[in-house]
Protein backbone atom coordinates (compact mmCIF):
# COMPACT_ATOMS: atom_id res chain seq x y z
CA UNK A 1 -35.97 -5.98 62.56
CA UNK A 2 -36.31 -4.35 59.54
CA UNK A 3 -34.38 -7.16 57.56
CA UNK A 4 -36.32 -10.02 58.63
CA UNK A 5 -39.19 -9.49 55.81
CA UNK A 6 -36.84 -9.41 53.22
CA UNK A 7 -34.55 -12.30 54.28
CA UNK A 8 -37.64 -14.42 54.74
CA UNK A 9 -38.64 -13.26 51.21
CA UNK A 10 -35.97 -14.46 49.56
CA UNK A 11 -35.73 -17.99 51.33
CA UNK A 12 -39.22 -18.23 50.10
CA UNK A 13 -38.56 -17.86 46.73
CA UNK A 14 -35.72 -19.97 46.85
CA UNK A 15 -37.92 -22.60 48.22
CA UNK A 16 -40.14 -21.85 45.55
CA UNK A 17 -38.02 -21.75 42.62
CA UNK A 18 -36.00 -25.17 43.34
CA UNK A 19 -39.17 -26.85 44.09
CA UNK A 20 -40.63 -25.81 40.79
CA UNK A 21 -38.11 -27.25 38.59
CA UNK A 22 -37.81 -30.90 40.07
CA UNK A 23 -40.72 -32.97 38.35
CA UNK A 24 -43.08 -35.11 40.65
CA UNK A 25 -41.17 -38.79 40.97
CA UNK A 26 -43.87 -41.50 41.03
CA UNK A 27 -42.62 -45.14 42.42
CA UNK A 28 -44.16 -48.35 42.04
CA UNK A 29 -42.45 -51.10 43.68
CA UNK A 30 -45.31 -53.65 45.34
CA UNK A 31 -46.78 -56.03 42.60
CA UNK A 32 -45.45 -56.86 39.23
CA UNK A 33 -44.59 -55.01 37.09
CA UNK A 34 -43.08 -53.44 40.06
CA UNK A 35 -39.56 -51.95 41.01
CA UNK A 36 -39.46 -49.01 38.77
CA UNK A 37 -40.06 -45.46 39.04
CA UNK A 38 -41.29 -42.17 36.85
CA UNK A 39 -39.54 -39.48 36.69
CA UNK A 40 -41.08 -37.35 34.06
CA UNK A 41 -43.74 -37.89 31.89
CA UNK A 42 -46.10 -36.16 28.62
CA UNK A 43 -48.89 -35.76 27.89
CA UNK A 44 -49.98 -35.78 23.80
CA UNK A 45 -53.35 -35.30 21.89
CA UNK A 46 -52.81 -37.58 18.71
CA UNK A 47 -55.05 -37.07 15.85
CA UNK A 48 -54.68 -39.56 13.05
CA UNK A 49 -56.16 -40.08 9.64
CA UNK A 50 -56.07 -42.26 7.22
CA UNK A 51 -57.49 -41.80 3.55
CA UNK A 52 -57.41 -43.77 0.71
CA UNK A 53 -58.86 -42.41 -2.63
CA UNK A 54 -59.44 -44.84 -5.65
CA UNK A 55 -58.52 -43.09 -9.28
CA UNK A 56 -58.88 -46.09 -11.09
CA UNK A 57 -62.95 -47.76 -11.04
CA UNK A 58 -61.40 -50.96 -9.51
CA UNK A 59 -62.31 -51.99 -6.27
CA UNK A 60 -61.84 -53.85 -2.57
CA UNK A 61 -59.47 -52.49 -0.69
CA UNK A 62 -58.36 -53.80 2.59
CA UNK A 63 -57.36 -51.99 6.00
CA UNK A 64 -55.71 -53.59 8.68
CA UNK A 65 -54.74 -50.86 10.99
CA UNK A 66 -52.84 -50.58 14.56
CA UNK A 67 -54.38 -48.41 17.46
CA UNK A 68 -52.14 -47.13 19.99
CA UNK A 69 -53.45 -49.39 22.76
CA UNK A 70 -53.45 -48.38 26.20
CA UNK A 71 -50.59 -50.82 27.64
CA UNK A 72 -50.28 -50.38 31.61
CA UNK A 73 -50.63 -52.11 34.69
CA UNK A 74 -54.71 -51.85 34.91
CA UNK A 75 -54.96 -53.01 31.50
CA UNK A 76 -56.32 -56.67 30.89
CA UNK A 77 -54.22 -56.97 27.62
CA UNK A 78 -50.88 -55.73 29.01
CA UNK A 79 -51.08 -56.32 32.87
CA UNK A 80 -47.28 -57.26 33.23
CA UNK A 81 -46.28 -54.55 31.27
CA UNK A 82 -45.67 -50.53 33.13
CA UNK A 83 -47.62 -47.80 32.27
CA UNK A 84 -45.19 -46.85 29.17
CA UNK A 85 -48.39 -45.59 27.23
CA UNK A 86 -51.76 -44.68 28.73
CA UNK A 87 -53.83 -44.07 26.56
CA UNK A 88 -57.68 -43.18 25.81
CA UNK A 89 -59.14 -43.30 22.18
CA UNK A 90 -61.75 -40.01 22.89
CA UNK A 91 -63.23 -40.25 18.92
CA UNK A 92 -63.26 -42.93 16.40
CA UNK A 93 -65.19 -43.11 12.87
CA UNK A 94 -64.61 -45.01 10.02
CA UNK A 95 -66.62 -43.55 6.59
CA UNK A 96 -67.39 -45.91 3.87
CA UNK A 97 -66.17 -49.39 4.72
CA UNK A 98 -68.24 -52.51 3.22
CA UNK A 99 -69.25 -54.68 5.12
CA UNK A 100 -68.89 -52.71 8.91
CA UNK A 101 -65.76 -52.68 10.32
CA UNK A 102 -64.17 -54.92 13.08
CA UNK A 103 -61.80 -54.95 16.27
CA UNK A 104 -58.84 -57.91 15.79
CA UNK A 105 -56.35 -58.33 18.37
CA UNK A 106 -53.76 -60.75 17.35
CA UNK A 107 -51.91 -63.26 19.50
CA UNK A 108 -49.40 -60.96 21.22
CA UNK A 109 -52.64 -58.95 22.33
CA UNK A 110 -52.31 -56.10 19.60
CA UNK A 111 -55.37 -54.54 18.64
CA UNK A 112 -56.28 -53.47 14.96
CA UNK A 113 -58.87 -51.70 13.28
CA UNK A 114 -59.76 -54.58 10.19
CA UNK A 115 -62.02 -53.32 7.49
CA UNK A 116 -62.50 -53.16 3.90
CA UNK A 117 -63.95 -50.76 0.92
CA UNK A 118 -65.72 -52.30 -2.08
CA UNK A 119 -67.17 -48.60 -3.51
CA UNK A 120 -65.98 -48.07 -6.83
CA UNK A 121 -63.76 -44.95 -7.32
CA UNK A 122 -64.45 -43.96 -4.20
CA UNK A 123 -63.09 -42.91 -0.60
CA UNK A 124 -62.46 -44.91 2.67
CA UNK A 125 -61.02 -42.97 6.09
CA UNK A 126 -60.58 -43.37 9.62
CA UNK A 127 -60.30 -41.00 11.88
CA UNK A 128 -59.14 -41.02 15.35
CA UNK A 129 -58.01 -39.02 18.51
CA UNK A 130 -56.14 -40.30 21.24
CA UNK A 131 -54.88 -38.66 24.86
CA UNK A 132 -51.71 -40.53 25.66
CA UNK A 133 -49.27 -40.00 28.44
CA UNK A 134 -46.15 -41.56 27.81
CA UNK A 135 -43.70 -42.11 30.84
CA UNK A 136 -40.22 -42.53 31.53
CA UNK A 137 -39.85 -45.50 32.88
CA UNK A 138 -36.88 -46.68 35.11
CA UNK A 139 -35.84 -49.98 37.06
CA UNK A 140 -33.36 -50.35 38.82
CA UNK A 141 -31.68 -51.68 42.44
CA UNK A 142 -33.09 -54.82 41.34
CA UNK A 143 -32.01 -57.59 43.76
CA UNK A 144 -31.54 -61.50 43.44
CA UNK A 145 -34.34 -61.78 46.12
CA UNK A 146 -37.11 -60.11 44.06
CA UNK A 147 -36.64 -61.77 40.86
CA UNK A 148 -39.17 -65.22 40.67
CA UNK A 149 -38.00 -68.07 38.83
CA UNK A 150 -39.69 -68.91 35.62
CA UNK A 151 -42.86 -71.15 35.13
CA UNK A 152 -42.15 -72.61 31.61
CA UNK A 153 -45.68 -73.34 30.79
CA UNK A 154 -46.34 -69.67 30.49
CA UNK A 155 -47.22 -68.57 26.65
CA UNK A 156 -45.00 -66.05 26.11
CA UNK A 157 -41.84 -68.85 25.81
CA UNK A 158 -43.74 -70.04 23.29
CA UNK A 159 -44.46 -66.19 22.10
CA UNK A 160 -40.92 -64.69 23.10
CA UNK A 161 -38.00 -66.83 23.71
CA UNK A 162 -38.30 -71.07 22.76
CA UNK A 163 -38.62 -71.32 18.67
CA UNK A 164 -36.58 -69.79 16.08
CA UNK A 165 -37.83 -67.66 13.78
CA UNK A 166 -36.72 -65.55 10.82
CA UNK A 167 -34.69 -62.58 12.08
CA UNK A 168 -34.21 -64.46 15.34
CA UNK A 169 -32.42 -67.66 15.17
CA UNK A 170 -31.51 -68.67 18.58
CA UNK A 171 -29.64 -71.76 16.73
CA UNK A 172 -26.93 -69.75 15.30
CA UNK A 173 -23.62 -71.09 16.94
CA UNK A 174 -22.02 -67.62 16.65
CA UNK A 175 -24.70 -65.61 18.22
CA UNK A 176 -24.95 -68.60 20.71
CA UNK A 177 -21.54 -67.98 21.51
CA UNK A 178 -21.32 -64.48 21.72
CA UNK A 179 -24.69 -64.81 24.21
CA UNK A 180 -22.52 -67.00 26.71
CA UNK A 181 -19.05 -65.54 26.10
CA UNK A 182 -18.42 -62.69 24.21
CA UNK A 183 -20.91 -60.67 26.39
CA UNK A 184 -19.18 -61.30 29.32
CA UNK A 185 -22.17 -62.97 31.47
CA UNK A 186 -21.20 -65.06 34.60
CA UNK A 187 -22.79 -68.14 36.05
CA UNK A 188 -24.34 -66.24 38.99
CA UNK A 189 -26.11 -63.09 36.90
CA UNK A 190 -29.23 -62.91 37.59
CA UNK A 191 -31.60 -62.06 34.12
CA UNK A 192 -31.56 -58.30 34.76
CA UNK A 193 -27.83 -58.24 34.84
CA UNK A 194 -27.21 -60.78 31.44
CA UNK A 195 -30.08 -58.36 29.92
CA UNK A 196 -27.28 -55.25 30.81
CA UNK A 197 -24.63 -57.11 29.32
CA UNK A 198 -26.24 -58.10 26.41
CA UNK A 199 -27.23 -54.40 25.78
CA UNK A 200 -23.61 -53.05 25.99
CA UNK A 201 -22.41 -55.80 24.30
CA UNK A 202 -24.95 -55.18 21.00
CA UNK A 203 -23.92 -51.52 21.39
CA UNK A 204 -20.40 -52.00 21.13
CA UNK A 205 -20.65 -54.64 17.78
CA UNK A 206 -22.94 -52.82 16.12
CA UNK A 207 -22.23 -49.51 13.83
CA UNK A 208 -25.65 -47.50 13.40
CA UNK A 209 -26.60 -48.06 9.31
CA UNK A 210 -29.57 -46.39 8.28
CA UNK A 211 -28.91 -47.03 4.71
CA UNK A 212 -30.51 -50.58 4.99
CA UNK A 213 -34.01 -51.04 3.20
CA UNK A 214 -34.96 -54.03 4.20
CA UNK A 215 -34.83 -55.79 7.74
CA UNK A 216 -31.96 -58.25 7.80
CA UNK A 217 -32.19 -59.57 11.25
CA UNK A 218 -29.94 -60.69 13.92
CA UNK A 219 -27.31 -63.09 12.22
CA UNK A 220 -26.84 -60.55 9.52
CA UNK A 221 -26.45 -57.27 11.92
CA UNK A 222 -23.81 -60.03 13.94
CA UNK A 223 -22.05 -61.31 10.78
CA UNK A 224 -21.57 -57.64 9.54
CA UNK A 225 -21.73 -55.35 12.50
CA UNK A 226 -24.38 -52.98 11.56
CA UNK A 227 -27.71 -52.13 11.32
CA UNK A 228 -30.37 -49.60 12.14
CA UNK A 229 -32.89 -49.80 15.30
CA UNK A 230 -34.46 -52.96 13.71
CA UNK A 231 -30.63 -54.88 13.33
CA UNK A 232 -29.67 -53.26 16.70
CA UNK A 233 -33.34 -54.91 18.37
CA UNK A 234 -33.39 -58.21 16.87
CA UNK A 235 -29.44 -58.54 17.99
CA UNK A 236 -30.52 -58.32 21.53
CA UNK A 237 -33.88 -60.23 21.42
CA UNK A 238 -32.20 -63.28 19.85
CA UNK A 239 -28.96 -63.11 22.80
CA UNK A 240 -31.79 -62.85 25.44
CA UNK A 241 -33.39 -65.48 24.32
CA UNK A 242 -30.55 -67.89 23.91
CA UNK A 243 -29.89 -67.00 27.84
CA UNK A 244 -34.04 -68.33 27.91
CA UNK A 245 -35.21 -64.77 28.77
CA UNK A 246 -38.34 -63.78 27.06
CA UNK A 247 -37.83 -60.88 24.85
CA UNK A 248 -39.89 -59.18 21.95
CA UNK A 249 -39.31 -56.07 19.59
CA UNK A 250 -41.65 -53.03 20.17
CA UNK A 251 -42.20 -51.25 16.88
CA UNK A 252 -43.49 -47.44 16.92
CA UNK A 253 -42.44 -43.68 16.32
CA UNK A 254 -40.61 -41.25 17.98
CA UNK A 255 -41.55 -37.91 18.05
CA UNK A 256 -38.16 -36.61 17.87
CA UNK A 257 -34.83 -38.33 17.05
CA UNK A 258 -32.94 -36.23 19.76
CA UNK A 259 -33.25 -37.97 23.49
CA UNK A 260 -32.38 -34.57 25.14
CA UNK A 261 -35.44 -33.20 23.41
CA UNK A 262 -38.12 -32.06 26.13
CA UNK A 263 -41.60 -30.25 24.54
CA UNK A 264 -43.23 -27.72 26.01
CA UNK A 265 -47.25 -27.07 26.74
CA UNK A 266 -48.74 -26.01 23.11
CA UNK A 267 -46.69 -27.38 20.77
CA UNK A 268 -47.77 -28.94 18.12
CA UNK A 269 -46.15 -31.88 15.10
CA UNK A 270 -47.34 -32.96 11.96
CA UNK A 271 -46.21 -36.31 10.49
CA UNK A 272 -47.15 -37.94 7.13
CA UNK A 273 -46.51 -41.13 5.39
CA UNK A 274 -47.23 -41.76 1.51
CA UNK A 275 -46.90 -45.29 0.66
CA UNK A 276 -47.52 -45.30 -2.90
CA UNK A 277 -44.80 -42.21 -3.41
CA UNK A 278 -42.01 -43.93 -0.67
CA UNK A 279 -42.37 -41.00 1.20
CA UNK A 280 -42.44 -39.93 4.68
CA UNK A 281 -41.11 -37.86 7.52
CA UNK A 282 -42.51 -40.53 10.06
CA UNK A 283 -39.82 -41.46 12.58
CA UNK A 284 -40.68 -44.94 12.85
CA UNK A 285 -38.49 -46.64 15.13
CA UNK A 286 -37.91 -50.09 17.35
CA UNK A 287 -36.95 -50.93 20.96
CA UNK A 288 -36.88 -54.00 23.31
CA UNK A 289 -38.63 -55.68 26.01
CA UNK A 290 -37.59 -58.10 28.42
CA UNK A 291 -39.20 -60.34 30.63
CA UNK A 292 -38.37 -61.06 34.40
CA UNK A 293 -40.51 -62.60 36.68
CA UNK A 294 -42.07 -61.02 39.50
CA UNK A 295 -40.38 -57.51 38.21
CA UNK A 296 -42.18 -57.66 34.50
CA UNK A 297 -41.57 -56.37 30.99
CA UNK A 298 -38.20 -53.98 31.07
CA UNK A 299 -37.48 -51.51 28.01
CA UNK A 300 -34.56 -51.49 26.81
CA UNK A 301 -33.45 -49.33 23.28
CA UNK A 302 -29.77 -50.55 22.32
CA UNK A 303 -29.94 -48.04 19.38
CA UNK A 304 -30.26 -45.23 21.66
CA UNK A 305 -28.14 -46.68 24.28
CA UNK A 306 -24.71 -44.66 24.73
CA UNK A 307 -22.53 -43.29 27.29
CA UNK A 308 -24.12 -39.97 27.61
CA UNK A 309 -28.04 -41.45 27.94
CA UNK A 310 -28.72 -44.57 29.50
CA UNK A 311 -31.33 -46.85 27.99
CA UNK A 312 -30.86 -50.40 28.96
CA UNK A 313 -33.54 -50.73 31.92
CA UNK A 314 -35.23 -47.38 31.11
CA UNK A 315 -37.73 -45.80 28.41
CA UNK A 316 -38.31 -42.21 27.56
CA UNK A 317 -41.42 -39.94 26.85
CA UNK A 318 -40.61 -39.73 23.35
CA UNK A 319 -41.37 -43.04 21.86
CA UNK A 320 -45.12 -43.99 20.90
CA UNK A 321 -46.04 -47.82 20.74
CA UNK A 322 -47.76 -49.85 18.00
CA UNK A 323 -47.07 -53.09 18.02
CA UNK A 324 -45.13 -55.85 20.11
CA UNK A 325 -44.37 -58.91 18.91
CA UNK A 326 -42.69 -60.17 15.11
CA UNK A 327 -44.12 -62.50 12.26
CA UNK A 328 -47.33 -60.81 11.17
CA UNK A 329 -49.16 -63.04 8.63
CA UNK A 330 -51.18 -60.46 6.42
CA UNK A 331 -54.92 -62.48 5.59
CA UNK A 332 -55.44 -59.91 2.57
CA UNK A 333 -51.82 -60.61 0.83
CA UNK A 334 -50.98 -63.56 -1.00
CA UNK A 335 -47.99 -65.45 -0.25
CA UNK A 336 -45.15 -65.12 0.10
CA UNK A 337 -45.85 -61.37 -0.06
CA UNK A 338 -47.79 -61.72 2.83
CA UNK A 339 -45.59 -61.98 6.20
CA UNK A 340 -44.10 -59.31 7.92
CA UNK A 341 -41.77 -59.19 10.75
CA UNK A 342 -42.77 -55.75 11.18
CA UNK A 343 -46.03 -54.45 11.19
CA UNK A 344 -46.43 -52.09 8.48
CA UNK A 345 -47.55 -49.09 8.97
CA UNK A 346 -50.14 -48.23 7.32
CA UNK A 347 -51.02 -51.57 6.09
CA UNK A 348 -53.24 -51.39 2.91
CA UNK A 349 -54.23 -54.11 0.61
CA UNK A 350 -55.10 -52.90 -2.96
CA UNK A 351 -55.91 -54.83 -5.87
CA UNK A 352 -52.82 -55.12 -8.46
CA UNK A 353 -54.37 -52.63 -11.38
CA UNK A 354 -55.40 -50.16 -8.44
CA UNK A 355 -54.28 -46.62 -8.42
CA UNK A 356 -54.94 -45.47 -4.78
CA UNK A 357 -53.90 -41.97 -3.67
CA UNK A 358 -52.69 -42.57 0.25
CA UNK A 359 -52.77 -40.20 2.60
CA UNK A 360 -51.46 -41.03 6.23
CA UNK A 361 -51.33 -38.03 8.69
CA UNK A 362 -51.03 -37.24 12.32
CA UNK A 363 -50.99 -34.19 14.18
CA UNK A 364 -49.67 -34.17 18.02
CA UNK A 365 -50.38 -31.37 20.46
CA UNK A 366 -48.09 -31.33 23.61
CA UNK A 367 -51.12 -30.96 26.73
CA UNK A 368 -48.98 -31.39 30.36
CA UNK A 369 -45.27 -32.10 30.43
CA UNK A 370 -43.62 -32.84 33.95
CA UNK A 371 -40.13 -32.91 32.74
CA UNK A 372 -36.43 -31.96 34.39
CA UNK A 373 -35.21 -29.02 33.37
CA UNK A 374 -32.10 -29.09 30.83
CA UNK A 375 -28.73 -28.54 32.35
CA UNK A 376 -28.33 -24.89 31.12
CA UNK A 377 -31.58 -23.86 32.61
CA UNK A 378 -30.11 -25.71 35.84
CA UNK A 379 -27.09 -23.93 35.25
CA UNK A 380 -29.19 -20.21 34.84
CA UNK A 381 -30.97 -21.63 38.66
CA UNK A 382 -28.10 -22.40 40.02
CA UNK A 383 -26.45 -18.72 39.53
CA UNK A 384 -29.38 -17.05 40.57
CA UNK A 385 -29.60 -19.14 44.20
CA UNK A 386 -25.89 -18.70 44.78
CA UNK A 387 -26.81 -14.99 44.45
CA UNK A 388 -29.72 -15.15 46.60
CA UNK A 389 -27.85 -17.11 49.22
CA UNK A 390 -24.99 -14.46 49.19
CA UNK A 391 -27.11 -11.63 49.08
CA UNK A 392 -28.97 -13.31 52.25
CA UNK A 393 -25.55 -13.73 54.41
CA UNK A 394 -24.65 -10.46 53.54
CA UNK A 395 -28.45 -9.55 55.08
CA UNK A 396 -27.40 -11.06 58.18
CA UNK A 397 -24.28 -10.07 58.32
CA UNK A 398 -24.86 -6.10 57.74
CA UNK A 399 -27.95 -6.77 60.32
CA UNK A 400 -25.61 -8.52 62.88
CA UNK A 401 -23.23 -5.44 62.28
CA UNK A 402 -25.22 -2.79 63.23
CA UNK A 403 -26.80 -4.14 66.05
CA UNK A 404 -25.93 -2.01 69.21
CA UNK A 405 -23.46 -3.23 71.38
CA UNK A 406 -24.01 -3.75 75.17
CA UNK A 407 -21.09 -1.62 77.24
CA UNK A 408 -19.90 -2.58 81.08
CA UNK A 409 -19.35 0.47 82.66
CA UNK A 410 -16.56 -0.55 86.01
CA UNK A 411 -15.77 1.63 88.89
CA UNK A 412 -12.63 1.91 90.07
């Protein structure tokens, strides 16, 4: 009897201890976006500020300025799209803009903070602080049955897929044939399967280049096999949309290069840009999205995507979203300096004898992490249950042992 407290003690704590490193799976799988599930998931606090400090008596400056929207399910700007970032803007001030500043939200449903300084030698910020969860996000066992067929009168064709557009022709024979051959798609795929194709088939032409400057777009990252996340992104939008599947490049930062990465409760990063100097340890990076119908918008990251971490189908915690969408017409540039693929970040009009002095900083605190443990902690776990459950037999077994046994006592 003696043994049963601690025998019962120790399946307790083994209880306890695998339970307490397996994160709490979510699943969503009813109405689009639907089919997918989250495994882990962050929690940041994101303060950002912006200054800009005129040195030269010359005036109007202009500020057009991405928030980190909150793009899930219940939102009325992104209901298609998962909960990849939920996010709530808890302070926001802007100090000496002329006239007041504005809200814009541009035609792919980005929003921006738009404002402009006319105060001689003097200083405009903004200041704001965001909670954001960011999610893994992962689809798959996605059948023939649950995929819709398109409606064609939808606006993101127009938006995502039907015209060609710099970075992205869709009318380049060679990128038209290595959509429908090269990658190896068959007449019966359904879009979620050409989409997986596609991605291994980007990953395998393309050699990582960050050496490149300036974008150079999908026929050029084909035609020469490299590019960074921008080549690798615009690759796979343009062969999706040849197959007439709506894709568009999400542009962002990362807050670490490393996808094994996990942060803990406390931590905290600092991350500036200085556009006037060309320098910056912001990790800016860009990723995918595909449409399907009645499943949604899908992540996909080609640049990241690799035998050892899957990301074709699935998003990580890491990566913090600006902007969807390409072809950003800038109203306070003048041509044809004023069209951007990519939104810049931060985007600043000054006048042409102006000597600004930019400051662009952020500061993230980790606040709740529900994340799988890495495989050497696993490994550590592992050890110490196999010597729990051996240290329980032998329990039993020494209690079994010693037990009395009943004698039969015959007469002859």
């Amino acid at each position: 009897m003696r043994y049963k407290k601690p025998i019962f003690s120790i399946l307790i704590f083994i209880v306890i201890l695998i339970s307490s490193i397996i994160p709490i799976t979510r699943v969503y799988a009813t109405t689009p976006p639907s089919n997918y599930i989250i495994p882990q998931y962050v929690k940041y606090s994101v303060e950002m500020n912006v200054t800009v400090t005129d040195l030269s008596g010359t005036n109007d400056y202009y500020f057009m300025l991405p928030r980190l929207d909150n793009r899930e399910p219940n939102s009325l700007m992104w209901r298609d799209t998962p909960p990849y970032q939920e996010s709530v803007l808890l302070y926001h001030d802007i100090a000496n803009s002329n006239p007041n500043p504005f809200l814009s939200h541009d035609r792919f449903n980005n929003t921006f903070d738009y404002f402009n300084s006319t105060n001689l030698s003097g200083t405009v910020s903004l200041s704001q602080h965001y909670n954001i969860t960011l999610n893994e996000i992962i689809f798959s066992n996605i059948s023939d049955l649950e995929i819709g067929e398109y409606d064609w009168n939808e606006d993101i064709f127009d938006l995502y897929c039907n015209n060609t557009e710099e970075y992205y022709d869709i009318n380049d024979l060679d990128l038209i044939y290595a959509s429908n051959v090269l990658s190896g798609i068959l007449p019966a795929d359904n879009e979620v399967e050409k989409a997986e194709k596609i991605g291994n088939f980007v990953v395998d032409h393309l050699t990582y280049d960050d050496t490149l400057v300036d974008e150079m777009g999908a026929s050029w990252a084909y035609d020469n096999s490299r590019g960074d996340c921008s080549e690798y992104s615009s690759l796979m939008i343009t062969l999706l949309r040849i197959q007439n599947i709506p894709a568009r490049k999400v542009t962002g930062f990362v807050l670490s290069n490393n996808p094994s990465f996990k942060p803990s409760v406390g931590q905290e990063f600092t991350f500036s840009i200085d556009p006037t100097g060309g320098e910056k340890d912001f990790l800016g990076h860009a990723w995918v999205e595909y449409y399907v119908e009645n499943i949604g918008w899908i992540p996909a990251d080609p640049t990241w995507h690799d035998s050892s971490y899957s990301y074709i189908n699935r998003i990580d915690y890491l990566r913090f979203n600006f902007n969807v969408g390409a072809n950003w017409t800038i109203p306070f540039l003048s041509p044809p300096n004023d069209n951007f693929s990519e939104f810049p970040v931060p985007c600043i009009g000054v006048p042409l004898l102006a000597l600004p002095d930019v400051e662009y900083k952020m500061k993230i605190t980790i606040l709740e992490t529900n994340l799988k443990p890495n495989m050497s902690f696993i490994l550590i776990i592992s050890i110490v249950v196999i010597i729990g459950v051996i240290i329980l037999v032998v329990l039993v077994v020494g209690s079994a042992a010693k037990k009395p046994k009943n004698r039969n006592k015959y007469n002859y």
